[in-house]
Structure formats: structure tokens, C-alpha cells
PDB file of N, CA and C in Angstrom:
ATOM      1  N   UNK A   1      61.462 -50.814 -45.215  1.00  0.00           N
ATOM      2  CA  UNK A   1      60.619 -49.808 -44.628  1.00  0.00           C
ATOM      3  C   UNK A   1      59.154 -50.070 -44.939  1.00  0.00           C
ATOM      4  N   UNK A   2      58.489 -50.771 -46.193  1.00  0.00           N
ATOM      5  CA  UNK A   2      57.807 -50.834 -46.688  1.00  0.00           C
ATOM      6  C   UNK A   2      56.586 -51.729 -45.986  1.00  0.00           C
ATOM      7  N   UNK A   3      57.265 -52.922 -45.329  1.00  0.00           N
ATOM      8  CA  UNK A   3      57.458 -53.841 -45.048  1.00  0.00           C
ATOM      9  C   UNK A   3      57.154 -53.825 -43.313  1.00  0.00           C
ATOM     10  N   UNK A   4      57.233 -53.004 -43.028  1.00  0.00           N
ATOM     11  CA  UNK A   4      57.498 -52.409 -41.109  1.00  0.00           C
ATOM     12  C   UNK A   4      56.811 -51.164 -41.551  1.00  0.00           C
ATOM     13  N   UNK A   5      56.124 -50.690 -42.812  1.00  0.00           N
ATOM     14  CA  UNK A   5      54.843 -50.259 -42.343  1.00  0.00           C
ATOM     15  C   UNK A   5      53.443 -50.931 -42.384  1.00  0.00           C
ATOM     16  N   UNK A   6      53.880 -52.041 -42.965  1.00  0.00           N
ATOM     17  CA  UNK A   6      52.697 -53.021 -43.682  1.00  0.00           C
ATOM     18  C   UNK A   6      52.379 -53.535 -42.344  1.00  0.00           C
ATOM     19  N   UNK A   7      53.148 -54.017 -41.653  1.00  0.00           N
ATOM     20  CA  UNK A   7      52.985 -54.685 -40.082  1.00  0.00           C
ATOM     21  C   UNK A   7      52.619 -53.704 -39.452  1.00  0.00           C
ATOM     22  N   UNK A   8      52.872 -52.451 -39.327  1.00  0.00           N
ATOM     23  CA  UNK A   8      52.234 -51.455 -38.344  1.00  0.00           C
ATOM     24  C   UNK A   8      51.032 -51.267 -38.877  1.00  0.00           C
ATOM     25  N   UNK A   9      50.552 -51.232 -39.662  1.00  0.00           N
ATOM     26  CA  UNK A   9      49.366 -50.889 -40.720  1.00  0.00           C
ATOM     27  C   UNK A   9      48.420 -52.465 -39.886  1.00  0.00           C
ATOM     28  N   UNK A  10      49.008 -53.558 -39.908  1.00  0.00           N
ATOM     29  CA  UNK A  10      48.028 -54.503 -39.320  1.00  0.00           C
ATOM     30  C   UNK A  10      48.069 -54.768 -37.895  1.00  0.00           C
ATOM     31  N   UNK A  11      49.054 -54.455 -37.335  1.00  0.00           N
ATOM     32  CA  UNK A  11      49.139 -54.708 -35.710  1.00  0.00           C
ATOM     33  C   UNK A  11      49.187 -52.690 -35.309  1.00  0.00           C
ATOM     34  N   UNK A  12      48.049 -52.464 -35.054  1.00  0.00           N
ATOM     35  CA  UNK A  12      48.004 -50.577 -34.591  1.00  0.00           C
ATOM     36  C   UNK A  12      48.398 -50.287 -33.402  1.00  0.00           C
ATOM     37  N   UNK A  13      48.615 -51.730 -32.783  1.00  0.00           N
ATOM     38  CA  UNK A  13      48.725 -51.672 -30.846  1.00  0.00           C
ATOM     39  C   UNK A  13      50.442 -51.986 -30.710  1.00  0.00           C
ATOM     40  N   UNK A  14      51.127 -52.172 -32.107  1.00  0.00           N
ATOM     41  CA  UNK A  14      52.499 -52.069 -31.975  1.00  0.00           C
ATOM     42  C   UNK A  14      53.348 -50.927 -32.008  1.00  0.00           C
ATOM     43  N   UNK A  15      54.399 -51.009 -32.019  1.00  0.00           N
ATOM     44  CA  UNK A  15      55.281 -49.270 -31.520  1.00  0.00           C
ATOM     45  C   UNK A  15      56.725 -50.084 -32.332  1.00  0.00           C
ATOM     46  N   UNK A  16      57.355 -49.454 -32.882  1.00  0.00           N
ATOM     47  CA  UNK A  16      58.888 -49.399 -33.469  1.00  0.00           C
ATOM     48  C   UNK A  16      59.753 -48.497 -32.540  1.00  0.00           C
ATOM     49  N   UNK A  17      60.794 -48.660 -32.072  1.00  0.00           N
ATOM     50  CA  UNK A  17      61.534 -48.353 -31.194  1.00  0.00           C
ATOM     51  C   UNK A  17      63.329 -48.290 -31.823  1.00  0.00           C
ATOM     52  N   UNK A  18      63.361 -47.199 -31.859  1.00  0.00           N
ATOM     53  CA  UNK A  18      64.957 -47.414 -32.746  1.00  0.00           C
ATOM     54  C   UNK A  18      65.792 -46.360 -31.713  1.00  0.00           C
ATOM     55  N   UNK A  19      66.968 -46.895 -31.227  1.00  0.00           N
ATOM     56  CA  UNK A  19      67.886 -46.556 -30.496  1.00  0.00           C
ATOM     57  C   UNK A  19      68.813 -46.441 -30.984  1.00  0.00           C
ATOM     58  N   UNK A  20      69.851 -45.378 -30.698  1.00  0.00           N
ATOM     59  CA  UNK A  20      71.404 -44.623 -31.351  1.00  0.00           C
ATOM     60  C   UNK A  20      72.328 -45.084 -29.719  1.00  0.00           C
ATOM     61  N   UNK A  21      72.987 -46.712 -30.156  1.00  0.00           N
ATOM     62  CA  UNK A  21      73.399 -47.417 -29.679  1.00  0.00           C
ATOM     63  C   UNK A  21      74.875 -47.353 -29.736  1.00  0.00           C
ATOM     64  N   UNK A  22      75.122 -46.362 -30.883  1.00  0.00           N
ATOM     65  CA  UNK A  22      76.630 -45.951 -31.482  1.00  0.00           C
ATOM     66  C   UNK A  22      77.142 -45.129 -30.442  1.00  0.00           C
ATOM     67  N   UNK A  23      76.303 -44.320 -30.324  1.00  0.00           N
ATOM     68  CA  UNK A  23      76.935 -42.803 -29.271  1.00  0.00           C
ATOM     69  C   UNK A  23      78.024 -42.311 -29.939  1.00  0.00           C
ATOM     70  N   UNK A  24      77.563 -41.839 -31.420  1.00  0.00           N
ATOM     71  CA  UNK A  24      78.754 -41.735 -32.079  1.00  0.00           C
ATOM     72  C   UNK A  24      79.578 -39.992 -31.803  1.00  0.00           C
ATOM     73  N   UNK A  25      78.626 -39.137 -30.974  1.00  0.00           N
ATOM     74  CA  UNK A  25      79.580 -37.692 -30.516  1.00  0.00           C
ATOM     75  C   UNK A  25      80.657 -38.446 -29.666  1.00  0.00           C
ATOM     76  N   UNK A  26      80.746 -39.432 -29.148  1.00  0.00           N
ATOM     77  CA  UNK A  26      82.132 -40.107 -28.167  1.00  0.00           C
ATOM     78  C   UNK A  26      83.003 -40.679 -29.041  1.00  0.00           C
ATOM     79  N   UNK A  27      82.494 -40.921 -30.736  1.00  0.00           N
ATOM     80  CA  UNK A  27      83.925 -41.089 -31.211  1.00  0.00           C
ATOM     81  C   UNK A  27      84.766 -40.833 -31.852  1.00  0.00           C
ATOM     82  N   UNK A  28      84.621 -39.294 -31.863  1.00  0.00           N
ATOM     83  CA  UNK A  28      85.518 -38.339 -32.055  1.00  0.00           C
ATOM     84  C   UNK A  28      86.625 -38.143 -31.980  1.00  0.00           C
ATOM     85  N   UNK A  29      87.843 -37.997 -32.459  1.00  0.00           N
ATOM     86  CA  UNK A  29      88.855 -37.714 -31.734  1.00  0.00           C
ATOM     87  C   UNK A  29      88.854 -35.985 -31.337  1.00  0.00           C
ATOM     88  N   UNK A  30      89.119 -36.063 -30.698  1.00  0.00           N
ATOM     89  CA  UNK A  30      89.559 -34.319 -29.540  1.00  0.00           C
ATOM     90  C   UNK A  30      90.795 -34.044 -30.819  1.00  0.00           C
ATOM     91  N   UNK A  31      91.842 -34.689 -30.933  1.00  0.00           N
ATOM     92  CA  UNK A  31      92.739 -34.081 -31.313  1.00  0.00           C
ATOM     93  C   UNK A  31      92.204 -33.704 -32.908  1.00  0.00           C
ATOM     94  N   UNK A  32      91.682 -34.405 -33.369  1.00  0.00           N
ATOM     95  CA  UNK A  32      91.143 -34.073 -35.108  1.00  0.00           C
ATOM     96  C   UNK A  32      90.201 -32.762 -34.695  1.00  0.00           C
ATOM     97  N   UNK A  33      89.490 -32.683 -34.223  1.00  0.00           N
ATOM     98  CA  UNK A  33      89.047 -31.563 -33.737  1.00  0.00           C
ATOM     99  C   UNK A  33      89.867 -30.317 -33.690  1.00  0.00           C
ATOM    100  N   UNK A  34      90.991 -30.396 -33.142  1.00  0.00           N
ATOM    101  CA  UNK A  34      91.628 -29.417 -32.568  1.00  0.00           C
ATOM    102  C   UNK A  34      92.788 -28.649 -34.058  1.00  0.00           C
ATOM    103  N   UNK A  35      92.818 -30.145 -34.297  1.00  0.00           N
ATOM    104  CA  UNK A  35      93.627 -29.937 -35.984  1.00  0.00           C
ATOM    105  C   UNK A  35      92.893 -29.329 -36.871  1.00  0.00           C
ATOM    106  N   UNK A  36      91.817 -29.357 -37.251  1.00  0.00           N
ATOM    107  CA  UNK A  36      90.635 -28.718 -38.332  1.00  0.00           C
ATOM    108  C   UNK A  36      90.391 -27.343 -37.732  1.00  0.00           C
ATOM    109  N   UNK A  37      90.692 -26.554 -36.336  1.00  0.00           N
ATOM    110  CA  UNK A  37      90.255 -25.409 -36.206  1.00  0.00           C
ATOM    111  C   UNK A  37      91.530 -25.152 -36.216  1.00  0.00           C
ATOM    112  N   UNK A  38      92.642 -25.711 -35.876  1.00  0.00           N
ATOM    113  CA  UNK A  38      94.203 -24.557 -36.421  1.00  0.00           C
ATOM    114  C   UNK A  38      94.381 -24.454 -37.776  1.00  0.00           C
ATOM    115  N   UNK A  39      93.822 -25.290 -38.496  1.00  0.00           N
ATOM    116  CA  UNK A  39      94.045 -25.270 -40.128  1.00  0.00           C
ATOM    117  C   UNK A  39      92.959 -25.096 -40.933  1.00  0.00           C
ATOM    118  N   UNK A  40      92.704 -23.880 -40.370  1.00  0.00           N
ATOM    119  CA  UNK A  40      91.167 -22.855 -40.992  1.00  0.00           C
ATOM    120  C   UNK A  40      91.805 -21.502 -40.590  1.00  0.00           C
ATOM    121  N   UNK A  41      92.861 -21.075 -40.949  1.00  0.00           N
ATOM    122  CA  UNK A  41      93.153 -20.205 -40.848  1.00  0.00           C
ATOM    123  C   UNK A  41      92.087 -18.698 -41.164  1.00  0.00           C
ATOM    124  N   UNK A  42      92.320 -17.624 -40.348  1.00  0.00           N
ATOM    125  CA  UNK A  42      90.784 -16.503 -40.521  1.00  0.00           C
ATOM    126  C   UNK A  42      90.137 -17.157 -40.148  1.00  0.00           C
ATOM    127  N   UNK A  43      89.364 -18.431 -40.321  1.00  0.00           N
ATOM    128  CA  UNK A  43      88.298 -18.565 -40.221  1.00  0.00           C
ATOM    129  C   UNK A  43      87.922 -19.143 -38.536  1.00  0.00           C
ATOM    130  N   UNK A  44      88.283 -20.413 -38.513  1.00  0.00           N
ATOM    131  CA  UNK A  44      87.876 -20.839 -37.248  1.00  0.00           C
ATOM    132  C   UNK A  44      89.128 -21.120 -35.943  1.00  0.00           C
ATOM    133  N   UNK A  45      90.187 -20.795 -36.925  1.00  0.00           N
ATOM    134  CA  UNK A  45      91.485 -20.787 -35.897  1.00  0.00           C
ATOM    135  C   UNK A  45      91.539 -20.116 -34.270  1.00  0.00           C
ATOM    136  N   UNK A  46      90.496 -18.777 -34.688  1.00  0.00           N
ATOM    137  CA  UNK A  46      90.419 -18.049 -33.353  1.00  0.00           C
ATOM    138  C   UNK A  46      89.221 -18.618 -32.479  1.00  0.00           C
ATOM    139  N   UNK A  47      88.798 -20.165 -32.545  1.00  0.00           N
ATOM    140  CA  UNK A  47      88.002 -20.634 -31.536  1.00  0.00           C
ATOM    141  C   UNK A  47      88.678 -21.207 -31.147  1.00  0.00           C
ATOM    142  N   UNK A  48      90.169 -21.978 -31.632  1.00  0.00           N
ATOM    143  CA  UNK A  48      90.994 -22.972 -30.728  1.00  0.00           C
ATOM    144  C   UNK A  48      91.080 -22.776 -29.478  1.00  0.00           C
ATOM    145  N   UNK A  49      91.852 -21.620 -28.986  1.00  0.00           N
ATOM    146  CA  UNK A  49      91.839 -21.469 -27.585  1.00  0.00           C
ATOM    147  C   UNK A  49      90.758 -21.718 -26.439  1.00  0.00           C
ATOM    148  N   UNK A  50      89.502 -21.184 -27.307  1.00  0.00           N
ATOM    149  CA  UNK A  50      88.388 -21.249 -26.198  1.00  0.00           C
ATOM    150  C   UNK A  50      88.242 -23.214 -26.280  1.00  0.00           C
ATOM    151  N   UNK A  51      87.888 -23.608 -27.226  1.00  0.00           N
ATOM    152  CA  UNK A  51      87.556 -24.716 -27.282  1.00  0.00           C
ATOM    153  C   UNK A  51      88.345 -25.856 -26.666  1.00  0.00           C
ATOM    154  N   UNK A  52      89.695 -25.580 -26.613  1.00  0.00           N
ATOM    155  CA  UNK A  52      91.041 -26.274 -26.287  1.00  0.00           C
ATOM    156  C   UNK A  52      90.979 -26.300 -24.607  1.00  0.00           C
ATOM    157  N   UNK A  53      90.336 -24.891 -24.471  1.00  0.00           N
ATOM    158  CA  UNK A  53      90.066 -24.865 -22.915  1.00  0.00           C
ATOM    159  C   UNK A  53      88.794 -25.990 -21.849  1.00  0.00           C
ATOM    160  N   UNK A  54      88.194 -26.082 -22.672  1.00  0.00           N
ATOM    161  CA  UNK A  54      87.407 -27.124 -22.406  1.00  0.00           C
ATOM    162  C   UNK A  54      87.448 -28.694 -22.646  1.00  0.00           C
ATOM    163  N   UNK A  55      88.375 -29.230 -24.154  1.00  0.00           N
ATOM    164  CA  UNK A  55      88.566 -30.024 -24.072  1.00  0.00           C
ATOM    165  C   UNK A  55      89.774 -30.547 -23.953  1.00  0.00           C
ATOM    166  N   UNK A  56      90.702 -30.288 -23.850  1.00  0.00           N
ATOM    167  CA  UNK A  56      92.408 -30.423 -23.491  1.00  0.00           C
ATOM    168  C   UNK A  56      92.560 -31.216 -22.165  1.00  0.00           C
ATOM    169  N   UNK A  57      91.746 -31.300 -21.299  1.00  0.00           N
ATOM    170  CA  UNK A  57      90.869 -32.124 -19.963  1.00  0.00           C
ATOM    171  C   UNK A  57      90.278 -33.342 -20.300  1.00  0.00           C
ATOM    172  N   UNK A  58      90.442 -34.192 -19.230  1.00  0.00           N
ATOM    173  CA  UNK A  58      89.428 -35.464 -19.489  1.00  0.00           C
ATOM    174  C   UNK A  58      88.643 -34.545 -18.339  1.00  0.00           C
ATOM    175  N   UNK A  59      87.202 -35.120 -18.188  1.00  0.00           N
ATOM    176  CA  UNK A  59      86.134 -34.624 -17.143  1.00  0.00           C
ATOM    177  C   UNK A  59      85.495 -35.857 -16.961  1.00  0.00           C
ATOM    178  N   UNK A  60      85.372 -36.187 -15.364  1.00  0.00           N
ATOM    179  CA  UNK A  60      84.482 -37.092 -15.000  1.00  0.00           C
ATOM    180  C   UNK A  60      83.207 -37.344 -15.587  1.00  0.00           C
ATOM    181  N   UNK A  61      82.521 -38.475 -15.873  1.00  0.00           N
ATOM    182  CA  UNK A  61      81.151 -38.634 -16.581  1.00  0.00           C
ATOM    183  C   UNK A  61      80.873 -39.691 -15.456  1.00  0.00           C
ATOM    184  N   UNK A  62      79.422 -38.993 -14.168  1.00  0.00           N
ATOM    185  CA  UNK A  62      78.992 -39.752 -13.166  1.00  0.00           C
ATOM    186  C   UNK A  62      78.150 -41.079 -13.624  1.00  0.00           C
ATOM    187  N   UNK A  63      78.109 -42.383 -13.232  1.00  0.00           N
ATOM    188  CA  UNK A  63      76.767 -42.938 -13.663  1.00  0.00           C
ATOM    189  C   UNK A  63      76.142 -44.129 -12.691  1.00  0.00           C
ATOM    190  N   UNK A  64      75.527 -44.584 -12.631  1.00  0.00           N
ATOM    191  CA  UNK A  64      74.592 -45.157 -11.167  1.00  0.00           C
ATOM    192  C   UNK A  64      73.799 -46.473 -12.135  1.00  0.00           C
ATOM    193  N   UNK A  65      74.581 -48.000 -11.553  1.00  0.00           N
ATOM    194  CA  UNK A  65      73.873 -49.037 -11.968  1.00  0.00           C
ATOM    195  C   UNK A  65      72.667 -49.866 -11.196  1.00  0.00           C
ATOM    196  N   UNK A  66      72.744 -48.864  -9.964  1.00  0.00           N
ATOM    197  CA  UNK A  66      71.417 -49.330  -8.913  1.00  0.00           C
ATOM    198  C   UNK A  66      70.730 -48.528  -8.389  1.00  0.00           C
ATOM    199  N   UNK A  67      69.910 -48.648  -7.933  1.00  0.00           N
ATOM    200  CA  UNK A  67      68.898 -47.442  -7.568  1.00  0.00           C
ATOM    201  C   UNK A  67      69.060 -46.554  -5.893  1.00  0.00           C
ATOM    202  N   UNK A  68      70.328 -47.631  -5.161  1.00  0.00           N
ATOM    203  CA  UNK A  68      70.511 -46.458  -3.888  1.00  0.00           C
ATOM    204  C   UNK A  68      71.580 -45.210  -4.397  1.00  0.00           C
ATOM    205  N   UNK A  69      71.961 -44.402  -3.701  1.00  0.00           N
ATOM    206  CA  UNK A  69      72.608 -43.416  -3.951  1.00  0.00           C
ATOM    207  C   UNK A  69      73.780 -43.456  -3.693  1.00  0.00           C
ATOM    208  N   UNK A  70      74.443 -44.195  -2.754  1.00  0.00           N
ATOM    209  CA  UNK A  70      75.986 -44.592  -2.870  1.00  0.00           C
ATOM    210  C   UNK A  70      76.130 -45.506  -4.075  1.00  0.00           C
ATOM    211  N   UNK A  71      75.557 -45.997  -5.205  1.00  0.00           N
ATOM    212  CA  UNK A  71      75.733 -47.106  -6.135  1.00  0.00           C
ATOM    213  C   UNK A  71      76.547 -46.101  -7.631  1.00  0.00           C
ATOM    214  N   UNK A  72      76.446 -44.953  -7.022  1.00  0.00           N
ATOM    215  CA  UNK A  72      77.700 -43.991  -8.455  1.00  0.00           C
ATOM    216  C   UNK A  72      79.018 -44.161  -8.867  1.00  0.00           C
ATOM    217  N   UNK A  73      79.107 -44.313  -9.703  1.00  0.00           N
ATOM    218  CA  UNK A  73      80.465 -44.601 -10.609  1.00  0.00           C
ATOM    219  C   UNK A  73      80.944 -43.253 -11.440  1.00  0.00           C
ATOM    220  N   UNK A  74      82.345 -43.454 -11.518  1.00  0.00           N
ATOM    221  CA  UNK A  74      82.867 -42.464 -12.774  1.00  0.00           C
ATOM    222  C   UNK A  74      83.500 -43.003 -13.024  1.00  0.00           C
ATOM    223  N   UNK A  75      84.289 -42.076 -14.608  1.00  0.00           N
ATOM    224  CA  UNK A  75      84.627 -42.459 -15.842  1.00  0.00           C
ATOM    225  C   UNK A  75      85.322 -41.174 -16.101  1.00  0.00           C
ATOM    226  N   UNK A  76      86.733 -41.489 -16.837  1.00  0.00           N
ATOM    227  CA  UNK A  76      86.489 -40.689 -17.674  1.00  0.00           C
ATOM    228  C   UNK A  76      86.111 -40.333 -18.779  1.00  0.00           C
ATOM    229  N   UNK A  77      86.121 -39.065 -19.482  1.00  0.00           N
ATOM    230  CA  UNK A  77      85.495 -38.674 -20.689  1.00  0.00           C
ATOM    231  C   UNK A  77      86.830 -37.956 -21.328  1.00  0.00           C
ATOM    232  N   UNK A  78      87.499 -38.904 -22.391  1.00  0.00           N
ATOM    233  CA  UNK A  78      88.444 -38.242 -23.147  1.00  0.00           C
ATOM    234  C   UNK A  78      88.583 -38.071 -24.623  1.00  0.00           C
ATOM    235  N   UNK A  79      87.399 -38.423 -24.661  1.00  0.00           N
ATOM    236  CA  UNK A  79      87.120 -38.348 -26.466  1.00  0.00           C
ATOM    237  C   UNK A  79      85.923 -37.783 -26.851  1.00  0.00           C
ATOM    238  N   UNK A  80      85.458 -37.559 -28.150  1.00  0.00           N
ATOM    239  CA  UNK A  80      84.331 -36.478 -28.340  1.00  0.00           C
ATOM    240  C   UNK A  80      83.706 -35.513 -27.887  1.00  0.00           C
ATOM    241  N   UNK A  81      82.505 -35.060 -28.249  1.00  0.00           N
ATOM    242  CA  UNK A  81      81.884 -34.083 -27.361  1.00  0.00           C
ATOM    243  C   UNK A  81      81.162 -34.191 -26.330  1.00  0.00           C
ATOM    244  N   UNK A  82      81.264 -33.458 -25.454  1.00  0.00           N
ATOM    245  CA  UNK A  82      80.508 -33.353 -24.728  1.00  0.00           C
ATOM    246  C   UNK A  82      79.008 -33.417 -24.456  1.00  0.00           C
ATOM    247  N   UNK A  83      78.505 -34.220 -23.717  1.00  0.00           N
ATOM    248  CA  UNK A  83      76.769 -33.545 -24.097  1.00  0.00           C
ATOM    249  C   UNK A  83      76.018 -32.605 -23.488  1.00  0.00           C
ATOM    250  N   UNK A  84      75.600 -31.716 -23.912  1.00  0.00           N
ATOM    251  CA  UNK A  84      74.875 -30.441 -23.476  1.00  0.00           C
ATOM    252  C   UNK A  84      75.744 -28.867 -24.222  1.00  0.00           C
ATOM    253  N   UNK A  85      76.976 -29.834 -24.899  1.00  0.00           N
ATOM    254  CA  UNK A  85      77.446 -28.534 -25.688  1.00  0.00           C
ATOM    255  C   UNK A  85      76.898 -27.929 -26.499  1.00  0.00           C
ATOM    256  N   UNK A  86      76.703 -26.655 -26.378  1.00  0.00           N
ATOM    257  CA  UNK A  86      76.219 -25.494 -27.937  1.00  0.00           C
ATOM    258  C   UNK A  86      76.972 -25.930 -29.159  1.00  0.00           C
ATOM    259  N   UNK A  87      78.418 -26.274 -29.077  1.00  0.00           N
ATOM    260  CA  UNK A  87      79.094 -26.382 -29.859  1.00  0.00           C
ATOM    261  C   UNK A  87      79.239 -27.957 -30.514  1.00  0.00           C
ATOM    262  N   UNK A  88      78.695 -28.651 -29.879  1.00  0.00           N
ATOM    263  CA  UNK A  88      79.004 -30.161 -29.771  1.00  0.00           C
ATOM    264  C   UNK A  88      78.666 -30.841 -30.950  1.00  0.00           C
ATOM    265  N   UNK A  89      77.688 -30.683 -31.559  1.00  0.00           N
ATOM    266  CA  UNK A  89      77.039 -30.679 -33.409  1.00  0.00           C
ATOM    267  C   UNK A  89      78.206 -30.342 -34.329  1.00  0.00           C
ATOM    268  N   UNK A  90      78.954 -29.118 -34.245  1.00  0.00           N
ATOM    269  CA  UNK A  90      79.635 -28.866 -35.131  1.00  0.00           C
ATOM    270  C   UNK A  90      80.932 -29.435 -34.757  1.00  0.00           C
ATOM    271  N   UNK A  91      81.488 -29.265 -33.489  1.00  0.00           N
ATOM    272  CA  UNK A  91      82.272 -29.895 -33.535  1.00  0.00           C
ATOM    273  C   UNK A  91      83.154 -31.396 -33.702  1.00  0.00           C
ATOM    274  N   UNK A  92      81.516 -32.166 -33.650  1.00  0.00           N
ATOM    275  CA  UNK A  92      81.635 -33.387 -34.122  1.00  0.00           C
ATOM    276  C   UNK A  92      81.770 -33.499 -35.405  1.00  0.00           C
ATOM    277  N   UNK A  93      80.756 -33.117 -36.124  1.00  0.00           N
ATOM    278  CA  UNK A  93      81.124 -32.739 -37.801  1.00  0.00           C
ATOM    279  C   UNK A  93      82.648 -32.422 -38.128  1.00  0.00           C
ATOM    280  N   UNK A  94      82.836 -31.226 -37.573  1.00  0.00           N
ATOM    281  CA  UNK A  94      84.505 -30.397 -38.031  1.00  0.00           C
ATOM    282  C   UNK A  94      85.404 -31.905 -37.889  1.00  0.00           C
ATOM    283  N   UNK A  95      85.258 -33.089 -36.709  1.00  0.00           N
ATOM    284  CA  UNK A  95      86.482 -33.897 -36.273  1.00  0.00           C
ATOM    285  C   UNK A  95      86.209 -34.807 -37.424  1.00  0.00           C
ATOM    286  N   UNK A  96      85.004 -35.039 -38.199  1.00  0.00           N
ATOM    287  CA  UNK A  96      84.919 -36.013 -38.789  1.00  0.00           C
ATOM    288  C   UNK A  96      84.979 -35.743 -40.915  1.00  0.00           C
ATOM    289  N   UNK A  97      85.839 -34.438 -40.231  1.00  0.00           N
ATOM    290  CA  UNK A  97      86.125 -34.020 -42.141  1.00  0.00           C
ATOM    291  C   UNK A  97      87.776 -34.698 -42.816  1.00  0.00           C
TER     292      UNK A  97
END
């Protein structure tokens, strides 16, 4: 670190660029997920259902490798969270206890 500030410190017209290349909310398992909220009894057991409802599904994930508009692809999505979930933070955490 020390070292990659010493170089930024002499080149000011450079930029560091660090990318999360893992996409590690996709490697989750759904089912560890689903196991950690039935075995929290009181506590988080009564989100299974809602949560189960959403991920118990694979869901298409659209994506486009060219710039016309017929060039879209899908996928599915059958592991981790989702992105844009409220819940998607914790529930990645909870799969990974």
C-alpha cells in the first residue's frame, strides 16, 4: 500500500482502479441460506416463507454483448442474491455462517 502511494504521490495524473471481479453475492448457496433461517428458531425462522418465495425460483438475468438491441441474452440466476435486494447484504452474510 505504501508503495502505490509513493507512485501516486509521484505520477498525480495516475488513477488506481480496483474491481470486485469475484461477484461474490452469486456465490452463495440459496439452500445455506434457507437452512440458517429455519434453524434460528424465534428469531429469523418467520422470514423463511417470505424469502423462500423469492428465491425457491431461478429468475432470468438479461445481458447484451453488442450495442444493437436484438444482441440480448439470458441466463439463469440460481444462486445467491439478488441485486437490488433490501435483504441481499444479510442474506449473503446469514449463507456464509
Amino acid at each position: 500500500m505504501h508503495g502505490l502511494r509513493a507512485t501516486l504521490d509521484l505520477h498525480p495524473d495516475w488513477v488506481v482502479l480496483q474491481l470486485d471481479i469475484r461477484n461474490a453475492f452469486n456465490t452463495v448457496s440459496r439452500e445455506a441460506i434457507f437452512h440458517e433461517l429455519r434453524s434460528a428458531p424465534g428469531t429469523l425462522d418467520p422470514l423463511f416463507p417470505f424469502v423462500h418465495s423469492f428465491y425457491s425460483q431461478s429468475s432470468p438475468l438479461y445481458f447484451s454483448m453488442g450495442t444493437r438491441t436484438g444482441d440480448i441474452s439470458t441466463f439463469l440466476s440460481e444462486v445467491g442474491t439478488r441485486q437490488g435486494d433490501p435483504l441481499g447484504g444479510a442474506l449473503f452474510a446469514l449463507g456464509h455462517l
